[in-house]
N, C-alpha and C. Protein backbone atom coordinates (compact mmCIF):
# COMPACT_ATOMS: atom_id res chain seq x y z
N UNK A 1 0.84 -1.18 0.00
CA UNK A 1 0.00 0.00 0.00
C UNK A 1 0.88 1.23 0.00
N UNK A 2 0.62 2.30 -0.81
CA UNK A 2 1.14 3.16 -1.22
C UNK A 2 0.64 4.40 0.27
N UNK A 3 1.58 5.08 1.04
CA UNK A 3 1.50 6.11 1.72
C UNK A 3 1.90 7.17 1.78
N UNK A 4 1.21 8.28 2.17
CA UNK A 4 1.92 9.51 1.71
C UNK A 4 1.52 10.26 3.10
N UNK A 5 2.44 10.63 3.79
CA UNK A 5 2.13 11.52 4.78
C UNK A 5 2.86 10.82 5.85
N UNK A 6 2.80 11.22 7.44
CA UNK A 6 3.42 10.40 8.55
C UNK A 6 1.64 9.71 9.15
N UNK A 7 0.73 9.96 8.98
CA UNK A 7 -0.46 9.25 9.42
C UNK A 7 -1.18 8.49 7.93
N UNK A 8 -2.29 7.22 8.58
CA UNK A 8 -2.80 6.75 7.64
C UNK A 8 -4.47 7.40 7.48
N UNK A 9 -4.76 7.06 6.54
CA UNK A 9 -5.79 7.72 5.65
C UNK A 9 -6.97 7.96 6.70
N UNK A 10 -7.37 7.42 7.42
CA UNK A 10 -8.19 7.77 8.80
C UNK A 10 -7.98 9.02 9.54
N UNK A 11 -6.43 8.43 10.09
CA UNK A 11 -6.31 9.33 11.62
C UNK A 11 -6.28 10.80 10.53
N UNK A 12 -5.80 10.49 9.34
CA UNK A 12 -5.67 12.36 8.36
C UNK A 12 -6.94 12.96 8.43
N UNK A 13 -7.88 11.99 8.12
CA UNK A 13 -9.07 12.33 7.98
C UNK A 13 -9.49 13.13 8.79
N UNK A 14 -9.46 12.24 10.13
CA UNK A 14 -9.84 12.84 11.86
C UNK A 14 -9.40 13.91 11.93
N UNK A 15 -8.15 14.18 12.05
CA UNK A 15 -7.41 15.37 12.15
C UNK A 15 -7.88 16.53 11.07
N UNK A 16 -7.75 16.52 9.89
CA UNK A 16 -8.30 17.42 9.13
C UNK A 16 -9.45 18.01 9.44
N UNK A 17 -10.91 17.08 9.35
CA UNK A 17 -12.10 17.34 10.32
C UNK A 17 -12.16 18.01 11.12
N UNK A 18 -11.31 17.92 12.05
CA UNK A 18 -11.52 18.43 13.53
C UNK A 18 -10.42 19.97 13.53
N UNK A 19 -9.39 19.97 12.69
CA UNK A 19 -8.64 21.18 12.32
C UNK A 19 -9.67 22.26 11.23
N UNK A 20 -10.31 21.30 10.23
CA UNK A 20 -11.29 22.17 9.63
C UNK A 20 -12.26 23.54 10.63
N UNK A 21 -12.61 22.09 11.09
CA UNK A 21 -14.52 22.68 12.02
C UNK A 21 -13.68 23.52 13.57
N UNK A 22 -12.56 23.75 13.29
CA UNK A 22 -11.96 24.30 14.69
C UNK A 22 -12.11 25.95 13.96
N UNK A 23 -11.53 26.09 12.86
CA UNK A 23 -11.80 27.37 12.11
C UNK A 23 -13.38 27.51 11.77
N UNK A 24 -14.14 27.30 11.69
CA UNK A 24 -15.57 27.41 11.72
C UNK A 24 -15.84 27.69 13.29
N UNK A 25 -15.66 27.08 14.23
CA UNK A 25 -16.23 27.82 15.17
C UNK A 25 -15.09 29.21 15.83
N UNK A 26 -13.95 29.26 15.67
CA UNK A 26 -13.60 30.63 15.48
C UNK A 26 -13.96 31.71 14.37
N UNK A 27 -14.95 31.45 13.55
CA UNK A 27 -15.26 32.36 12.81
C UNK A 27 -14.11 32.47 11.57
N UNK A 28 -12.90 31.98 11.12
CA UNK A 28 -12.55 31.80 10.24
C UNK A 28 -12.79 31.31 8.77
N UNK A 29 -14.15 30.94 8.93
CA UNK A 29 -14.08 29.85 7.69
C UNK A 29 -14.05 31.06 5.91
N UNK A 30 -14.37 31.89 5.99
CA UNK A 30 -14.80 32.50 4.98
C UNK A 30 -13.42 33.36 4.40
N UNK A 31 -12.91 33.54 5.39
CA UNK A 31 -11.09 33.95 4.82
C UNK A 31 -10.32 32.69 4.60
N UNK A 32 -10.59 31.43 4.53
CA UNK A 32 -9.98 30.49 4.23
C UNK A 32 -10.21 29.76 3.00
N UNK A 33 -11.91 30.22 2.51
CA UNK A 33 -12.45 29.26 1.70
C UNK A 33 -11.55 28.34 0.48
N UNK A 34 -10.85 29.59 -0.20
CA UNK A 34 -10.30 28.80 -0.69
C UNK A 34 -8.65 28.05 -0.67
N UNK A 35 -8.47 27.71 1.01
CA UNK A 35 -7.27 27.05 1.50
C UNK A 35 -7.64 25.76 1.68
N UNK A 36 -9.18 25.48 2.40
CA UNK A 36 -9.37 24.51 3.29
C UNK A 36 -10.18 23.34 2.38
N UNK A 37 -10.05 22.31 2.48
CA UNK A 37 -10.97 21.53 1.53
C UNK A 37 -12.19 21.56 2.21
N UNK A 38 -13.60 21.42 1.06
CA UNK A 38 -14.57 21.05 1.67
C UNK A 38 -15.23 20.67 2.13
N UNK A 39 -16.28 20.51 2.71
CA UNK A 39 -16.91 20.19 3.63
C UNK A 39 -17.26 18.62 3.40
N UNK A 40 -17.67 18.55 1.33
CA UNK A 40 -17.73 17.27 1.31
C UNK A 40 -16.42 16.74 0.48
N UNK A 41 -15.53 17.50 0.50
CA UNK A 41 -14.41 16.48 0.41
C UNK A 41 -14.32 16.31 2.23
N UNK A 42 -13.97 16.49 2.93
CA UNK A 42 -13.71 15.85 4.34
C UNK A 42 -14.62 15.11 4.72
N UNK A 43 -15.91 14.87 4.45
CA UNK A 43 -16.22 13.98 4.92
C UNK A 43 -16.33 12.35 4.02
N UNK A 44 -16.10 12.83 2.56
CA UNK A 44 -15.48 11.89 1.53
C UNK A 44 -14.55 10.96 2.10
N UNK A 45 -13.13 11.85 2.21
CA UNK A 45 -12.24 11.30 3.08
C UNK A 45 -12.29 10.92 4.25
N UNK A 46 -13.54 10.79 5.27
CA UNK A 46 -13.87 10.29 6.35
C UNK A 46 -14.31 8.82 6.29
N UNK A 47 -15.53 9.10 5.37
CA UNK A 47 -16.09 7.94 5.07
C UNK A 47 -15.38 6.44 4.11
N UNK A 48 -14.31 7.11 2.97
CA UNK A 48 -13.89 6.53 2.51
C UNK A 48 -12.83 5.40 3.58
N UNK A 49 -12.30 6.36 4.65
CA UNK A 49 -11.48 5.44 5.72
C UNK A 49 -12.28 4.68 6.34
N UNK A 50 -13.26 4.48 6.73
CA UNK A 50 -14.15 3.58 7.29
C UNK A 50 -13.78 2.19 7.36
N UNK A 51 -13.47 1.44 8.38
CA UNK A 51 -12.71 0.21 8.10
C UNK A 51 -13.94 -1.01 8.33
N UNK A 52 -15.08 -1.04 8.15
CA UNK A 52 -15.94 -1.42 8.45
C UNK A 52 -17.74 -0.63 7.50
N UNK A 53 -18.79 -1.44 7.17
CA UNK A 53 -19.51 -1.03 6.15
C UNK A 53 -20.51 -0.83 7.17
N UNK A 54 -21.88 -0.21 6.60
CA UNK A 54 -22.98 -0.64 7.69
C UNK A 54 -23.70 -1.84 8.34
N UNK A 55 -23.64 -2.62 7.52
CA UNK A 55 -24.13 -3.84 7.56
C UNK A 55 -23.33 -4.61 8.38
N UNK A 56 -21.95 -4.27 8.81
CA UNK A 56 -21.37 -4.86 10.01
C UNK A 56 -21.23 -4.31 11.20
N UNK A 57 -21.97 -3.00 11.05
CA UNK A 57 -22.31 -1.91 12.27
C UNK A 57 -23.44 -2.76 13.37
N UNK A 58 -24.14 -3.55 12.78
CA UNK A 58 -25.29 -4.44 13.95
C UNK A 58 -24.79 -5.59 14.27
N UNK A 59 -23.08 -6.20 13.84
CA UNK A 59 -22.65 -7.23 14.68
C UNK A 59 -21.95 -6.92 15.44
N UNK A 60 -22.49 -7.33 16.89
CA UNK A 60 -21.56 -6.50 18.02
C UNK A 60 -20.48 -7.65 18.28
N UNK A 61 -19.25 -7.03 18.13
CA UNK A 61 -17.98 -7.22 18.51
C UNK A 61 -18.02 -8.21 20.05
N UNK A 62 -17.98 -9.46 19.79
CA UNK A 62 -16.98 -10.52 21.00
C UNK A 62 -16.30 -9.47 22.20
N UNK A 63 -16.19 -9.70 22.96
CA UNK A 63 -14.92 -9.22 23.64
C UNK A 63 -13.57 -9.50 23.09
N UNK A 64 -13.82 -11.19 22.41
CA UNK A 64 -12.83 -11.43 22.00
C UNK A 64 -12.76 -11.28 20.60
N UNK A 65 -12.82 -10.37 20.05
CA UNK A 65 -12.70 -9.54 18.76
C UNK A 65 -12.35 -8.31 18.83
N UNK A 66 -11.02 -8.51 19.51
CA UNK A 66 -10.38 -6.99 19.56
C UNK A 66 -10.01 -5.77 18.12
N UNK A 67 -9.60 -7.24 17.26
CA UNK A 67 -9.56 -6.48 15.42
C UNK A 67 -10.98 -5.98 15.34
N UNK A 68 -12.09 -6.43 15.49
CA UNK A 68 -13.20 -6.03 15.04
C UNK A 68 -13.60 -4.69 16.17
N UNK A 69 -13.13 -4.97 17.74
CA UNK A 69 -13.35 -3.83 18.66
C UNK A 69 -12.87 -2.61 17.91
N UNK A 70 -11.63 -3.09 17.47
CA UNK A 70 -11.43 -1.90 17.22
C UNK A 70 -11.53 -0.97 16.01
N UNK A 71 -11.61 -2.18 14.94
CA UNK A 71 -12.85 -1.35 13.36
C UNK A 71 -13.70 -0.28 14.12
N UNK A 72 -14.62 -1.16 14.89
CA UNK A 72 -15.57 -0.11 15.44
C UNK A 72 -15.59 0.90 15.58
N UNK A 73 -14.35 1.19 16.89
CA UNK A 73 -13.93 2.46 17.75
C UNK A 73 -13.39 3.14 16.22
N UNK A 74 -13.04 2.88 15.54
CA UNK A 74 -12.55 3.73 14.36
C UNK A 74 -13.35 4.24 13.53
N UNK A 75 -14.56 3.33 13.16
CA UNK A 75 -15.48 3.88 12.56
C UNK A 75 -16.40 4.70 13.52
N UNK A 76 -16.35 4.89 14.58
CA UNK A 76 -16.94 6.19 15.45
C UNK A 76 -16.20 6.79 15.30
N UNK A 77 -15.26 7.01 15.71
CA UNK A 77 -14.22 7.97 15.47
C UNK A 77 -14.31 9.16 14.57
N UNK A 78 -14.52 7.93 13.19
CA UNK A 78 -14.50 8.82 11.79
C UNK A 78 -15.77 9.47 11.96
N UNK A 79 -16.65 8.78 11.77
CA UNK A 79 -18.33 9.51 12.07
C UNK A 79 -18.40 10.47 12.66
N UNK A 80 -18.04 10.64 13.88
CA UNK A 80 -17.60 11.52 14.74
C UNK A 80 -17.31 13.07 14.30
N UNK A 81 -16.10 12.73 13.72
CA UNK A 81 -15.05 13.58 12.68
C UNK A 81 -16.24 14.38 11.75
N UNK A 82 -16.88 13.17 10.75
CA UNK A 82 -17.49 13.95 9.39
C UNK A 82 -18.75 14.56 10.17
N UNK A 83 -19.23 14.27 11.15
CA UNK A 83 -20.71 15.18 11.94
C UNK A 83 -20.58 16.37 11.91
N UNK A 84 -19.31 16.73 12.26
CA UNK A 84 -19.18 18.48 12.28
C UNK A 84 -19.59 18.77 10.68
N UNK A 85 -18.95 18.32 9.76
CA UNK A 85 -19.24 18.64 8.61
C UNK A 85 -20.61 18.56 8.08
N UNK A 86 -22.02 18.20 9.04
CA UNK A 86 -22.92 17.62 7.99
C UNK A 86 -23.59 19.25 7.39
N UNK A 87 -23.42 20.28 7.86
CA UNK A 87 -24.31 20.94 7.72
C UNK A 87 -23.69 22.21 6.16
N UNK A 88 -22.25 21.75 5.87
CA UNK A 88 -21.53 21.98 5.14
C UNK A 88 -21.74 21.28 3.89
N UNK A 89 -22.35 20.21 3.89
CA UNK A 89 -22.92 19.69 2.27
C UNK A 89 -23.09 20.02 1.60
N UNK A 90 -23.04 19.79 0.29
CA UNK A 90 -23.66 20.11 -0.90
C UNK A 90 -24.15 19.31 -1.47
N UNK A 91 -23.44 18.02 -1.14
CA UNK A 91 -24.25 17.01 -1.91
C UNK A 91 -24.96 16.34 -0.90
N UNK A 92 -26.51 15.89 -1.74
CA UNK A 92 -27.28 15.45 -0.80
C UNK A 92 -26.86 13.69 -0.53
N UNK A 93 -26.68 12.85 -1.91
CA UNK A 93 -26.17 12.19 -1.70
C UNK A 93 -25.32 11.78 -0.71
N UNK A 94 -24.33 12.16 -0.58
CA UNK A 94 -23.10 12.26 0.70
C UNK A 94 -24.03 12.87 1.86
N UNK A 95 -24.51 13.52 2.29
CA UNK A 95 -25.40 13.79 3.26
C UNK A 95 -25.98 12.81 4.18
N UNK A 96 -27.05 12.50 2.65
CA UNK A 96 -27.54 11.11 3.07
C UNK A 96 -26.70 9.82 4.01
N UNK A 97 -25.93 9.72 2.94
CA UNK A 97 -24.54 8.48 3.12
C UNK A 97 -24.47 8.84 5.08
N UNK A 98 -24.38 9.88 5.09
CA UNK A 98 -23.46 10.52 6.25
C UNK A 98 -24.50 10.49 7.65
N UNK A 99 -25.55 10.82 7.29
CA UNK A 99 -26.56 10.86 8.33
C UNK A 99 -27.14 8.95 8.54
N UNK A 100 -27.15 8.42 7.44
CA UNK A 100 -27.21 6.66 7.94
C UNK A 100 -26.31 6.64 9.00
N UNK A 101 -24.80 6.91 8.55
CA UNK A 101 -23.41 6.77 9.42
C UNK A 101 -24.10 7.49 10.80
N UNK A 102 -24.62 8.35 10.95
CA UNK A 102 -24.35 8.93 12.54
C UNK A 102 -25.97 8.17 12.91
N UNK A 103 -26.75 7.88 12.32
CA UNK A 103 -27.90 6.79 12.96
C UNK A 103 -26.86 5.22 13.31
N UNK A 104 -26.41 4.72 12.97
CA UNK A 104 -25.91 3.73 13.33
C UNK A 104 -25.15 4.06 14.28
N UNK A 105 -23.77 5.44 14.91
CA UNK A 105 -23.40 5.42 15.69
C UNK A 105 -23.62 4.96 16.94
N UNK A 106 -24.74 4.72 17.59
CA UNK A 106 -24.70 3.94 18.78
C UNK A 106 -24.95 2.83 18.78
N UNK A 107 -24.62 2.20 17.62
CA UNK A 107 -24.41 0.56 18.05
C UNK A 107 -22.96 0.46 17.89
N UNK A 108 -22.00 1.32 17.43
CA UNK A 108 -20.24 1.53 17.12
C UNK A 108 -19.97 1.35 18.89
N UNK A 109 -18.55 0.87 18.86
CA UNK A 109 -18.05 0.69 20.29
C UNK A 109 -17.31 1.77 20.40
């Protein structure tokens, strides 16, 4: 697998997200517009890291399924991440996609 950066395609994600929506609630976002990617590229790149689909969001994780514990905790994570972004959409599509993702969040570990 090809990498580019010192983090993998997730934790960038997370981080970007949460560095994005940090300038939105300081009131920055509109002197940045065109620095910062958007709203639905970040949550593109959120969702695309997803290490886990929906349909494996309602099998709850063993104790002893720590690989799968921890898909989970990652795919909250990310969800997490792209929520700040939902109101930043443009596409409804991705919206959509995005609001399934945060209905399933409480079955995520």
């Amino acid at each position: 697998m090809d990498q580019q950066g010192a983090f993998e395609a997730g934790e960038t994600a997370i981080r970007v997200a949460a560095f994005t929506s940090s300038f939105g609630f300081h009131g920055y976002t509109a002197e940045l517009v065109d620095v910062l990617p958007t709203g639905d590229q970040i949550v593109r790149d959120c969702l695309s890291a997803l290490p886990i689909t929906l349909d494996q969001v309602h099998r709850v994780p063993s104790r002893d399924g720590l690989p799968a514990m921890r898909a989970s905790r990652r795919a909250k994570n990310l969800v997490c991440a792209a929520a700040h972004h939902l109101p930043d959409l443009r596409d409804p599509a991705l919206a959509e996609q995005l609001r399934a993702w945060i209905a399933a969040k409480p079955n995520l570990v």
